[in-house]
N, C-alpha and C. Protein backbone atom coordinates (compact mmCIF):
# COMPACT_ATOMS: atom_id res chain seq x y z
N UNK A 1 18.13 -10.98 35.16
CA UNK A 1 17.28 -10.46 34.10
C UNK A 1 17.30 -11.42 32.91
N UNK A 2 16.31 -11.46 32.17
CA UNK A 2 15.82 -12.20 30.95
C UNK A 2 16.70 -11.26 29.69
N UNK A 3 17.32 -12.05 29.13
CA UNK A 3 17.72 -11.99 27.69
C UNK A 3 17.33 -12.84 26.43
N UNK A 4 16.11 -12.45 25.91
CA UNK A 4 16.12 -12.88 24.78
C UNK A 4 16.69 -13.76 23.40
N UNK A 5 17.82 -12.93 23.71
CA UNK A 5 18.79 -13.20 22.65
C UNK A 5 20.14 -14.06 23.08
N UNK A 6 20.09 -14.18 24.26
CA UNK A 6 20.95 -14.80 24.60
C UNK A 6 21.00 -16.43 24.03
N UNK A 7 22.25 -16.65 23.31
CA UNK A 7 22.57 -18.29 22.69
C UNK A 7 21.16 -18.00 21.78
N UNK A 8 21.00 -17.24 20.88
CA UNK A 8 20.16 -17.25 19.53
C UNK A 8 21.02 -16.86 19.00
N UNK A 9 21.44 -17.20 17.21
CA UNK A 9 21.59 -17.13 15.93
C UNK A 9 20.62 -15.74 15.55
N UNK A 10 19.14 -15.88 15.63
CA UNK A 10 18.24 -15.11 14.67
C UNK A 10 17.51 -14.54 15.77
N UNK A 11 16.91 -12.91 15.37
CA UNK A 11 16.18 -12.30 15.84
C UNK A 11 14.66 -12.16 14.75
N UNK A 12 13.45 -12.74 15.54
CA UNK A 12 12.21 -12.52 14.60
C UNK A 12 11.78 -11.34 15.47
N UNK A 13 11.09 -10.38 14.84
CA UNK A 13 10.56 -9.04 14.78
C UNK A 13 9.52 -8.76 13.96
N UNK A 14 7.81 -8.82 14.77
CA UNK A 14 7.16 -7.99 13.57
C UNK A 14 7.40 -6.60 12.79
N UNK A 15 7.20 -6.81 11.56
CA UNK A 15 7.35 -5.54 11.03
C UNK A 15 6.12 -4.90 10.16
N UNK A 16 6.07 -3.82 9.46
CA UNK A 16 5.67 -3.38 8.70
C UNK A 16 6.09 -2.36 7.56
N UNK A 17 6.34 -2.51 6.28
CA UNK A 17 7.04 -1.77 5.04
C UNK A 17 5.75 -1.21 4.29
N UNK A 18 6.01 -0.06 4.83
CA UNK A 18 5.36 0.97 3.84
C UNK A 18 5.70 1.73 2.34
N UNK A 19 5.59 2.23 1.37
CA UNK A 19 5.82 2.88 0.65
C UNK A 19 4.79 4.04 0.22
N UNK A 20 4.37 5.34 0.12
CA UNK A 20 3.62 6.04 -0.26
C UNK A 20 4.26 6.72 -1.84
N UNK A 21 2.96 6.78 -2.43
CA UNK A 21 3.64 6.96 -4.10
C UNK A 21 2.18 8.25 -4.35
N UNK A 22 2.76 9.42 -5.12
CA UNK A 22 2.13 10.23 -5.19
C UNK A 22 1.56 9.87 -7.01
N UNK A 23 0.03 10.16 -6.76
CA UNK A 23 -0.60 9.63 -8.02
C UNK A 23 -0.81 11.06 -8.83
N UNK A 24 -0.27 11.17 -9.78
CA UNK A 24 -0.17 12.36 -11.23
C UNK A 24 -1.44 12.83 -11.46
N UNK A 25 -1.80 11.79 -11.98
CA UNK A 25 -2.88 11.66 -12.95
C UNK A 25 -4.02 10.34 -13.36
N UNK A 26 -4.73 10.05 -13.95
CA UNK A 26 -5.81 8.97 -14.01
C UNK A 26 -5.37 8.38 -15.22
N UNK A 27 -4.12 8.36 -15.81
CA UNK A 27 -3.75 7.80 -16.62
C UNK A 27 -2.97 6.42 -16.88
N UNK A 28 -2.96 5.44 -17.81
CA UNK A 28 -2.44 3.99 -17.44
C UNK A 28 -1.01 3.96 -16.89
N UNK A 29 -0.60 3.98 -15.32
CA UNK A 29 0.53 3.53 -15.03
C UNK A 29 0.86 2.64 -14.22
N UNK A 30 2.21 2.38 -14.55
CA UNK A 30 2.59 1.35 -13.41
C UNK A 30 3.92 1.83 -11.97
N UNK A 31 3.50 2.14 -11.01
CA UNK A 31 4.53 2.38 -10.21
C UNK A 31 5.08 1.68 -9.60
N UNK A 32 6.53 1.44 -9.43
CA UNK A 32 7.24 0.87 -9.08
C UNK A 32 7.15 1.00 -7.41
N UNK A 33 7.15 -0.03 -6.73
CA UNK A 33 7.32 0.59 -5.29
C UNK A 33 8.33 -0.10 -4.30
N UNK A 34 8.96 0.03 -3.45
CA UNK A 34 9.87 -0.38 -2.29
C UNK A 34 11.27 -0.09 -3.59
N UNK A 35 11.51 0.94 -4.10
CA UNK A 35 12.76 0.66 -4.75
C UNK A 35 13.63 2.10 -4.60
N UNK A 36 12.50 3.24 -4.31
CA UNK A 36 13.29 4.44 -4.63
C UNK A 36 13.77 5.01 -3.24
N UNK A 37 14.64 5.26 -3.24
CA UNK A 37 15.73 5.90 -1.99
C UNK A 37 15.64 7.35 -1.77
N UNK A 38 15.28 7.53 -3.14
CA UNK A 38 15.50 9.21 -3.25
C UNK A 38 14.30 10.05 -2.83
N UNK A 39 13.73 9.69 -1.79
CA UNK A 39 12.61 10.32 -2.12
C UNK A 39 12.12 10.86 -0.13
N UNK A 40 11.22 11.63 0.04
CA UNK A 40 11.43 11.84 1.55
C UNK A 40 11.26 10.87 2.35
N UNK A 41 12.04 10.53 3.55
CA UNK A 41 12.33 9.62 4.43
C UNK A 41 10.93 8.99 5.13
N UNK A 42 9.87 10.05 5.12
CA UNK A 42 8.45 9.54 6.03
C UNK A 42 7.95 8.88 4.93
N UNK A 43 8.01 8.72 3.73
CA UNK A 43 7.11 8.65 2.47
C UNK A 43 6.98 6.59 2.81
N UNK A 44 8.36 6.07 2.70
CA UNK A 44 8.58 4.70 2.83
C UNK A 44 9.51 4.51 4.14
N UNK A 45 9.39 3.08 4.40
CA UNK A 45 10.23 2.54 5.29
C UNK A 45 11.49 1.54 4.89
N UNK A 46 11.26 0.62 3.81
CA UNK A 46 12.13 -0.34 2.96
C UNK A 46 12.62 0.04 1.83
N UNK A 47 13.68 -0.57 1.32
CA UNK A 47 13.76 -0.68 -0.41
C UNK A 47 14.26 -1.78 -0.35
N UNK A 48 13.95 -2.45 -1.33
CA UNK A 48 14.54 -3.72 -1.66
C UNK A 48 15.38 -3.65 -2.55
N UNK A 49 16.49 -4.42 -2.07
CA UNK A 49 16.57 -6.13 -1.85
C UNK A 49 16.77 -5.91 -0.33
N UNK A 50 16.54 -6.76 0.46
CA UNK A 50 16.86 -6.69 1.82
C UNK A 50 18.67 -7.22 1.84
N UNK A 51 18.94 -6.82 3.09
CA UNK A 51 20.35 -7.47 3.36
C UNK A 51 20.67 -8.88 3.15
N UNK A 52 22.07 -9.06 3.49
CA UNK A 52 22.51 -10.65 3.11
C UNK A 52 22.31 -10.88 4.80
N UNK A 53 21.66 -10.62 5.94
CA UNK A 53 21.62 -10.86 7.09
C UNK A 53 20.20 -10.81 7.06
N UNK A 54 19.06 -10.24 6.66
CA UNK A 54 17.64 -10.01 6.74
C UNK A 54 17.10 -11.06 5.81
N UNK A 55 15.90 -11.69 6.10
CA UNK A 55 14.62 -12.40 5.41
C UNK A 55 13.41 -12.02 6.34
N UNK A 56 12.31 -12.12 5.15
CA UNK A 56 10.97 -11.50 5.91
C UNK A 56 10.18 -12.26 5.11
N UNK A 57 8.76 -12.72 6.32
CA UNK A 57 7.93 -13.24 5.54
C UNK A 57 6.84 -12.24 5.82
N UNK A 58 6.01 -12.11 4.41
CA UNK A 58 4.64 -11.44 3.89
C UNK A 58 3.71 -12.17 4.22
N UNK A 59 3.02 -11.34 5.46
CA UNK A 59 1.72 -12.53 6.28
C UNK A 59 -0.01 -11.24 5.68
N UNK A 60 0.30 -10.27 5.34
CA UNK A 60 -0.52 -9.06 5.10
C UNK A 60 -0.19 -8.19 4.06
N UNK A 61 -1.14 -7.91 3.31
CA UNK A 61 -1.26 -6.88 2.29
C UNK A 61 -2.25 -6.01 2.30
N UNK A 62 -2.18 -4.40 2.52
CA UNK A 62 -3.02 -3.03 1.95
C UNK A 62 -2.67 -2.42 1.41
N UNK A 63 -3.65 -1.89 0.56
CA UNK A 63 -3.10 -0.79 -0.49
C UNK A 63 -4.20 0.15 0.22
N UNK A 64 -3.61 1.67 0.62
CA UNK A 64 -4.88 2.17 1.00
C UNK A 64 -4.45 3.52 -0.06
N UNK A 65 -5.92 3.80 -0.33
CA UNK A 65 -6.13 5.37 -1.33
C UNK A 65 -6.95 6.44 -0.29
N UNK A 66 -6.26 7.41 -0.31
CA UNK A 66 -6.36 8.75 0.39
C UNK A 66 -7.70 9.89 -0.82
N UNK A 67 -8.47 11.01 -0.30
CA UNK A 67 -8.76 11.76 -1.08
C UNK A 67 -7.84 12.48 -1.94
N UNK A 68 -8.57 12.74 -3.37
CA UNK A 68 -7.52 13.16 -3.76
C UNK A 68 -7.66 14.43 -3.98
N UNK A 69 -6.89 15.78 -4.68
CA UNK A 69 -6.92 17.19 -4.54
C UNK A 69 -8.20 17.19 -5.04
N UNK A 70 -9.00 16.95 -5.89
CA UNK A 70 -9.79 17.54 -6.42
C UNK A 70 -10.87 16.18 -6.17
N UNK A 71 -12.06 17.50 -5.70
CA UNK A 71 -13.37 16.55 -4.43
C UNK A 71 -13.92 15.82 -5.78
N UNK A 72 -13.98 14.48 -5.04
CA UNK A 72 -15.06 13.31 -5.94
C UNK A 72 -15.78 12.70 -4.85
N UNK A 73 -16.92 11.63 -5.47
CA UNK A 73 -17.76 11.07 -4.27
C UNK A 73 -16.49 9.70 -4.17
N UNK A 74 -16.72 9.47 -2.64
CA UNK A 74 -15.49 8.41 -2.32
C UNK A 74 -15.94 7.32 -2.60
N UNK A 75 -17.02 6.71 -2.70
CA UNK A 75 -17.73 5.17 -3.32
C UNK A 75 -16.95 5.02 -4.75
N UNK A 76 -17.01 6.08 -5.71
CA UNK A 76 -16.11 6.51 -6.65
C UNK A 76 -14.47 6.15 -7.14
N UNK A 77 -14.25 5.98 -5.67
CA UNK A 77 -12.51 5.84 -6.06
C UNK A 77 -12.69 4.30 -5.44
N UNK A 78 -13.54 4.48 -4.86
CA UNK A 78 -13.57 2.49 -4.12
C UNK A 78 -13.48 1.88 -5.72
N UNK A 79 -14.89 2.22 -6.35
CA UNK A 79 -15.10 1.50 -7.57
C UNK A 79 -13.89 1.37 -8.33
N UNK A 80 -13.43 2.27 -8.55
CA UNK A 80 -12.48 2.65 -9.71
C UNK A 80 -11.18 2.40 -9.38
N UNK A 81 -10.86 1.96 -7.91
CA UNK A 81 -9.27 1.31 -8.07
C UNK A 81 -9.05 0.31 -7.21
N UNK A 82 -10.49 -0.40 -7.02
CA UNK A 82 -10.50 -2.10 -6.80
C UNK A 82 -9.67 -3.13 -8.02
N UNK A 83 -10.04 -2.45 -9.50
CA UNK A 83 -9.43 -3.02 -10.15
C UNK A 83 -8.21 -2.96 -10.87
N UNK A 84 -7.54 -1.76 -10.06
CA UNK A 84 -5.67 -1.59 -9.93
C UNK A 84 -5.16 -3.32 -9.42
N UNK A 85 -4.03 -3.04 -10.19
CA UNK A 85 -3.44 -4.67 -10.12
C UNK A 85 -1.99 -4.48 -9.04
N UNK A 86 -1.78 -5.39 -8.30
CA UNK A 86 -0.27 -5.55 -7.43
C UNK A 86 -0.02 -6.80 -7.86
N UNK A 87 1.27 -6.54 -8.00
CA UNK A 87 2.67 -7.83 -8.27
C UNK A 87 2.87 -7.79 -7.32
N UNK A 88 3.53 -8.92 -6.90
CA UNK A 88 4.87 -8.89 -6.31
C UNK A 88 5.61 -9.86 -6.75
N UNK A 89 6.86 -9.72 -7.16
CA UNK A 89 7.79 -10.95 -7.64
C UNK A 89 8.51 -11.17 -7.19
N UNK A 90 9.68 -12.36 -7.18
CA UNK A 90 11.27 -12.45 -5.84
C UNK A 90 11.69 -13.51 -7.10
N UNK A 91 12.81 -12.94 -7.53
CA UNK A 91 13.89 -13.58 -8.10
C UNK A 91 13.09 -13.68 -9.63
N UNK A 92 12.56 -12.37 -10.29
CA UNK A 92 11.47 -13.04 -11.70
C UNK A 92 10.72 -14.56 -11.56
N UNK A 93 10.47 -14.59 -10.29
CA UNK A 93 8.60 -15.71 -10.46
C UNK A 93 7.68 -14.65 -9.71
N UNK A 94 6.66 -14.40 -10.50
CA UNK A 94 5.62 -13.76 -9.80
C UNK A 94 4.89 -15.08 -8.49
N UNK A 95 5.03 -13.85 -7.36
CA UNK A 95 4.36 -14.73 -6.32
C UNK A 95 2.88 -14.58 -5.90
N UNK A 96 2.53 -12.84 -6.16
CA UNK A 96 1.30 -12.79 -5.81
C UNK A 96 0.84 -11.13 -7.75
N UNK A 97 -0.17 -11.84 -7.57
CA UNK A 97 -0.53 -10.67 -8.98
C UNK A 97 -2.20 -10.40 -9.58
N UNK A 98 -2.42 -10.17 -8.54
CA UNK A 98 -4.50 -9.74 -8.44
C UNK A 98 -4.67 -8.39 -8.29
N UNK A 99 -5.97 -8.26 -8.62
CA UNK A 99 -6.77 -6.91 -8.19
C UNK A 99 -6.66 -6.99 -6.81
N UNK A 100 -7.15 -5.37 -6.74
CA UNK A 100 -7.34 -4.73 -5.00
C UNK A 100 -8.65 -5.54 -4.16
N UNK A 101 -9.60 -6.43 -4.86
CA UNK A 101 -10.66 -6.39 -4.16
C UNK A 101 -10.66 -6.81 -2.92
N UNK A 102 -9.75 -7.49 -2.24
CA UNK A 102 -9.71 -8.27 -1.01
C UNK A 102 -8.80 -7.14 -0.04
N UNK A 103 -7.92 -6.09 -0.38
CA UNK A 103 -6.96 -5.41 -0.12
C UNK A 103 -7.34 -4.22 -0.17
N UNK A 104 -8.22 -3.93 -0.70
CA UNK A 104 -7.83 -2.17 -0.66
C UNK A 104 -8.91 -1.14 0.15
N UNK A 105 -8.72 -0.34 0.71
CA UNK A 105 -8.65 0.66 1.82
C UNK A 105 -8.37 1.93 1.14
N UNK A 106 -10.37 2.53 1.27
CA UNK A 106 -10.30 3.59 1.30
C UNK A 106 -10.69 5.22 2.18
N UNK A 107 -9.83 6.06 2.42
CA UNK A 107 -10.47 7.57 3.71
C UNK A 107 -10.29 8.30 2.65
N UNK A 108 -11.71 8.65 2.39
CA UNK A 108 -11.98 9.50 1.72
C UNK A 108 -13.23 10.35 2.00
N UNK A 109 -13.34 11.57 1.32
CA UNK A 109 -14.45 12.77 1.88
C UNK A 109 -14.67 13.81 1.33
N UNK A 110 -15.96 14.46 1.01
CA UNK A 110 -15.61 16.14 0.38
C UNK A 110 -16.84 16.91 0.92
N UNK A 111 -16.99 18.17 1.12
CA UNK A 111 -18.45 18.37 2.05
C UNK A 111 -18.71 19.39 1.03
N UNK A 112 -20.34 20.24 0.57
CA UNK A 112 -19.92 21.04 0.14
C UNK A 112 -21.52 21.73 0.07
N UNK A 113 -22.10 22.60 -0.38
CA UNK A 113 -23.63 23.16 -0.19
C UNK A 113 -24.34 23.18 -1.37
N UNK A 114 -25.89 22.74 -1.10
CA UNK A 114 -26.84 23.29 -2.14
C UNK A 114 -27.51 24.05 -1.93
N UNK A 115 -27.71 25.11 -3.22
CA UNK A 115 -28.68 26.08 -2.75
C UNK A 115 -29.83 25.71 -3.84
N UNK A 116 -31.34 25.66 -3.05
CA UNK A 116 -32.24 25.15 -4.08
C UNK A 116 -32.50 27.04 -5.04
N UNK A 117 -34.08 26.69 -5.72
CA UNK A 117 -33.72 28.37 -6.33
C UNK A 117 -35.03 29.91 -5.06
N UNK A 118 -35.11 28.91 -4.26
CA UNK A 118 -35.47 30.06 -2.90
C UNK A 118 -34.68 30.62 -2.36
N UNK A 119 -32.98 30.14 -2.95
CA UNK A 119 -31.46 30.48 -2.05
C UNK A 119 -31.66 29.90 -0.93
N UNK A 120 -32.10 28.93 -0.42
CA UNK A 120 -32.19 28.02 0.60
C UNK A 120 -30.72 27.43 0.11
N UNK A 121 -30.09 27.18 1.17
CA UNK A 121 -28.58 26.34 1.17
C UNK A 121 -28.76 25.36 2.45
N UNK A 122 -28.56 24.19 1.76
CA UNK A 122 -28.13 23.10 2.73
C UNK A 122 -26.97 22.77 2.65
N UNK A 123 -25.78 22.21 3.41
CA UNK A 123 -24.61 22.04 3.68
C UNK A 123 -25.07 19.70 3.36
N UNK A 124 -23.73 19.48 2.91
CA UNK A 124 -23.78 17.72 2.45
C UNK A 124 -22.08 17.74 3.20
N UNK A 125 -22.19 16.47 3.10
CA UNK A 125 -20.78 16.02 3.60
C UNK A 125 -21.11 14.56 3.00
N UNK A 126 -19.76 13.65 2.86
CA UNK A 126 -19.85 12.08 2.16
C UNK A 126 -18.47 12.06 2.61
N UNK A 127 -18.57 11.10 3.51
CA UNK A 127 -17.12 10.13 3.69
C UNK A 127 -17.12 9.05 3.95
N UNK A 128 -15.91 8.70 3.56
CA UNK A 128 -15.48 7.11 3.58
C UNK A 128 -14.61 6.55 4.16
N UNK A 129 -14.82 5.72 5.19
CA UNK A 129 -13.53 4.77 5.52
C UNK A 129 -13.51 3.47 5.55
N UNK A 130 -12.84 2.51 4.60
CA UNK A 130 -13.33 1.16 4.57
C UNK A 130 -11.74 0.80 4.27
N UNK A 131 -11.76 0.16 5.58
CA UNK A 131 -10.45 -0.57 5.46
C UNK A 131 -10.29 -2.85 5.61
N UNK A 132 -9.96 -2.65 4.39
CA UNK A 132 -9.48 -3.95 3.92
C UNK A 132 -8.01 -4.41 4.23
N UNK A 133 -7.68 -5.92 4.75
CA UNK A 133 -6.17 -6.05 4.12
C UNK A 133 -6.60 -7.59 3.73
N UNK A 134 -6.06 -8.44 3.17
CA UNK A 134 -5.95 -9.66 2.95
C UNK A 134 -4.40 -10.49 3.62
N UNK A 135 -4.99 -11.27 4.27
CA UNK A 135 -3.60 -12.07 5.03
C UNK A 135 -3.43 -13.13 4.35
N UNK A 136 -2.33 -13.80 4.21
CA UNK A 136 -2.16 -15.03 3.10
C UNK A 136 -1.90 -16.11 4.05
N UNK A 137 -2.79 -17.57 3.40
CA UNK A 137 -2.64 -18.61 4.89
C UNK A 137 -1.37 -19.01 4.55
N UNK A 138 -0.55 -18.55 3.51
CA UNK A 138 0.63 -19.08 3.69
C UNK A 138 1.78 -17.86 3.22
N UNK A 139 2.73 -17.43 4.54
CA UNK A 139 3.64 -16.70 4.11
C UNK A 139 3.98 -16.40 2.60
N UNK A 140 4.24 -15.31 2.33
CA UNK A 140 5.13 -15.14 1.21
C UNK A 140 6.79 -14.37 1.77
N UNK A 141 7.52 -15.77 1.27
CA UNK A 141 9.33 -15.71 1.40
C UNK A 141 9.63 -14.39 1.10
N UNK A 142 10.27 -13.86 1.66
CA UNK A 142 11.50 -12.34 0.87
C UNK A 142 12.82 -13.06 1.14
N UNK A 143 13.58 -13.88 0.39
CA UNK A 143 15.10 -14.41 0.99
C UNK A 143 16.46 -13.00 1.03
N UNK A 144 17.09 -13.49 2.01
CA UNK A 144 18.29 -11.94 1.89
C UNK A 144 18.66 -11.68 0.43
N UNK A 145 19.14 -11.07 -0.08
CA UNK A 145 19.81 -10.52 -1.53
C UNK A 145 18.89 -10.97 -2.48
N UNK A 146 17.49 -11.01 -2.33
CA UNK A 146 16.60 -11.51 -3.21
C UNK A 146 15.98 -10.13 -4.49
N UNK A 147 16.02 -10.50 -5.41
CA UNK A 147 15.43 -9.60 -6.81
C UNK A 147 13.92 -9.26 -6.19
N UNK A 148 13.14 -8.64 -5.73
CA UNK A 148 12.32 -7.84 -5.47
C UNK A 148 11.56 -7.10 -6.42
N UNK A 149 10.54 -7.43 -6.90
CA UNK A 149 10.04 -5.99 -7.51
C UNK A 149 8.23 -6.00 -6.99
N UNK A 150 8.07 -5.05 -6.50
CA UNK A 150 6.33 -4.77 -6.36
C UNK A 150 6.06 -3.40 -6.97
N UNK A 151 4.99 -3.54 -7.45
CA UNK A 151 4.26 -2.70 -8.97
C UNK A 151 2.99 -2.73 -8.61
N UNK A 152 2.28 -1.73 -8.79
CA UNK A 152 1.23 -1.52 -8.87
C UNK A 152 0.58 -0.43 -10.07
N UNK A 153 0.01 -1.29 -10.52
CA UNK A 153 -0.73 -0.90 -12.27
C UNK A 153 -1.70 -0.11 -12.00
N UNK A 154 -2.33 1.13 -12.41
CA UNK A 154 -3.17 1.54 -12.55
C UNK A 154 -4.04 1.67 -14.04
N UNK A 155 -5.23 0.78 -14.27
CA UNK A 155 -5.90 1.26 -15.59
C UNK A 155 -5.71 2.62 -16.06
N UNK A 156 -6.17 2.78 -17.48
CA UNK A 156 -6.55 4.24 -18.06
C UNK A 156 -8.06 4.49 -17.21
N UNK A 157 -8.00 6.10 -17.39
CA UNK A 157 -9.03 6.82 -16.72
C UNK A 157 -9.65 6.31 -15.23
N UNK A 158 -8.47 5.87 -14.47
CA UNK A 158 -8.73 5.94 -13.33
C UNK A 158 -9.14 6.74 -12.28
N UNK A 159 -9.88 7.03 -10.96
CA UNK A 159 -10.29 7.89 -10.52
C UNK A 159 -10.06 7.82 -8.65
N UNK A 160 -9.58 8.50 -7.98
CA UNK A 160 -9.39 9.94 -7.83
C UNK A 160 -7.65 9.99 -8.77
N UNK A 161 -7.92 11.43 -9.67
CA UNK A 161 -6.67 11.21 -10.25
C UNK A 161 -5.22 11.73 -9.73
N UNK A 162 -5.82 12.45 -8.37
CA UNK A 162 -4.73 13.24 -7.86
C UNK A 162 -4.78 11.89 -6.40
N UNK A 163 -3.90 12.84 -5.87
CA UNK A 163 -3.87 12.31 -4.07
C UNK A 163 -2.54 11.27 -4.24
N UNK A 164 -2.55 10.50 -3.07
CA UNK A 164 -1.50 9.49 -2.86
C UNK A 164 -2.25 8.29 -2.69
N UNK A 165 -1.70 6.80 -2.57
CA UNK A 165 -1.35 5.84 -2.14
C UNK A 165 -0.27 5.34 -1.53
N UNK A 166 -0.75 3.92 -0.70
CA UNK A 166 0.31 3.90 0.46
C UNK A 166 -0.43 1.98 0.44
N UNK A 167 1.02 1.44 0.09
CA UNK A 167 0.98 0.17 -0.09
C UNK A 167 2.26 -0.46 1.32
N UNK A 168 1.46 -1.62 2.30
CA UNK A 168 1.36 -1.81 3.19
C UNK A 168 1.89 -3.14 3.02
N UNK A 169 3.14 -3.37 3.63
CA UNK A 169 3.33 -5.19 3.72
C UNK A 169 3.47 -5.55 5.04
N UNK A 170 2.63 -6.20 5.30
CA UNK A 170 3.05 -6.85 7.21
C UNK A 170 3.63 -8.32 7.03
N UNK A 171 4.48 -7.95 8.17
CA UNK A 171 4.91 -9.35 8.78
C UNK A 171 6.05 -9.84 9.78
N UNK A 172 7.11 -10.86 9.40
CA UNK A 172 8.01 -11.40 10.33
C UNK A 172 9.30 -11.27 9.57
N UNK A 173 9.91 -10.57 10.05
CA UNK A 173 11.47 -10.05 9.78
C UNK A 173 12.42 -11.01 10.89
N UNK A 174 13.64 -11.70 10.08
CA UNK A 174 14.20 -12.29 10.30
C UNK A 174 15.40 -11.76 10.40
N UNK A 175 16.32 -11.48 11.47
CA UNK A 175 17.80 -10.92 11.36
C UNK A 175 18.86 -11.89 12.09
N UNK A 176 19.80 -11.85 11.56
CA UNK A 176 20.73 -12.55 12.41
C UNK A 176 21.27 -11.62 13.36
N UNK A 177 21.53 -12.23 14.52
CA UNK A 177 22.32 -11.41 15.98
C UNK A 177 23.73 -11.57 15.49
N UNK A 178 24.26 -10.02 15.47
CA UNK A 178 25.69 -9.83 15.39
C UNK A 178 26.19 -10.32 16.97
């Protein structure tokens, strides 16, 4: 039988690190993401800093926005949080720090009836699914015990103001074989 790992040092593994962050309100914030532990286990997959045995390189980025509690048209939240900003930094140098426009991914929907004044009711529906990621032609490093921080800014009077987001890093995880 074939062993892989046999006489290797390092195991590469695609991966993917999620974080989902529940949005308050449409007000100016910045959320911190891949950092909190405390929070339910399906929500994220990482926190950083990675181990002194782990490095990963960042080959993909999505940020995707979900409907939020309260129905809006979904073209709406496209508009309005293309221009939410993501960091990402490793060791205080910012490596990557743009708007959503190349990245962001939105499923969104609300259905609901008109009645003209004959009480004629027609039934509408509007949904959305437009999924973006941007791949970088050149890795971005995560080194083991590296300072980490990814943030994502939201302007004032942003829109949908409820619902979640769910920020997406793909790539190649590096481990050493015990």
């Amino acid at each position: 039988s074939y062993d892989a790992l046999k006489n290797n040092k390092f195991q590469q593994i695609a991966v993917s690190y999620y974080d989902t962050v529940v949005i308050p309100d449409g007000n100016q914030t910045t959320f911190q993401l891949f950092a909190n532990q405390n929070k339910a286990q399906n929500l994220f997959s990482r926190v950083f800093p990675l181990s002194d045995i782990q490095t990963m390189q960042i080959q993909n980025i999505e940020v995707l926005f979900n409907q939020p509690d309260v129905p809006i048209v979904p073209s709406t939240i496209l508009m309005s949080r293309i221009m939410n900003n993501l960091r990402i930094s490793v060791d205080d140098v910012d490596f990557y720090n743009a708007n959503l426009q190349d990245c962001l991914s939105v499923v969104a929907g609300f259905a609901g009836n008109l009645t003209d004044s004959a009480a004629a009711t027609t039934a509408y529906s509007m949904f959305m699914n437009v999924r973006q990621s941007k791949t970088f032609e050149t890795p971005l490093n995560i080194p083991a015990n590296a300072k980490v921080m990814v943030s994502l800014t939201q302007p004032a009077a942003s829109l949908g103001i409820t619902g979640e987001f769910t920020v997406v890093l793909r790539g190649i995880e590096t481990r050493l074989v015990a």
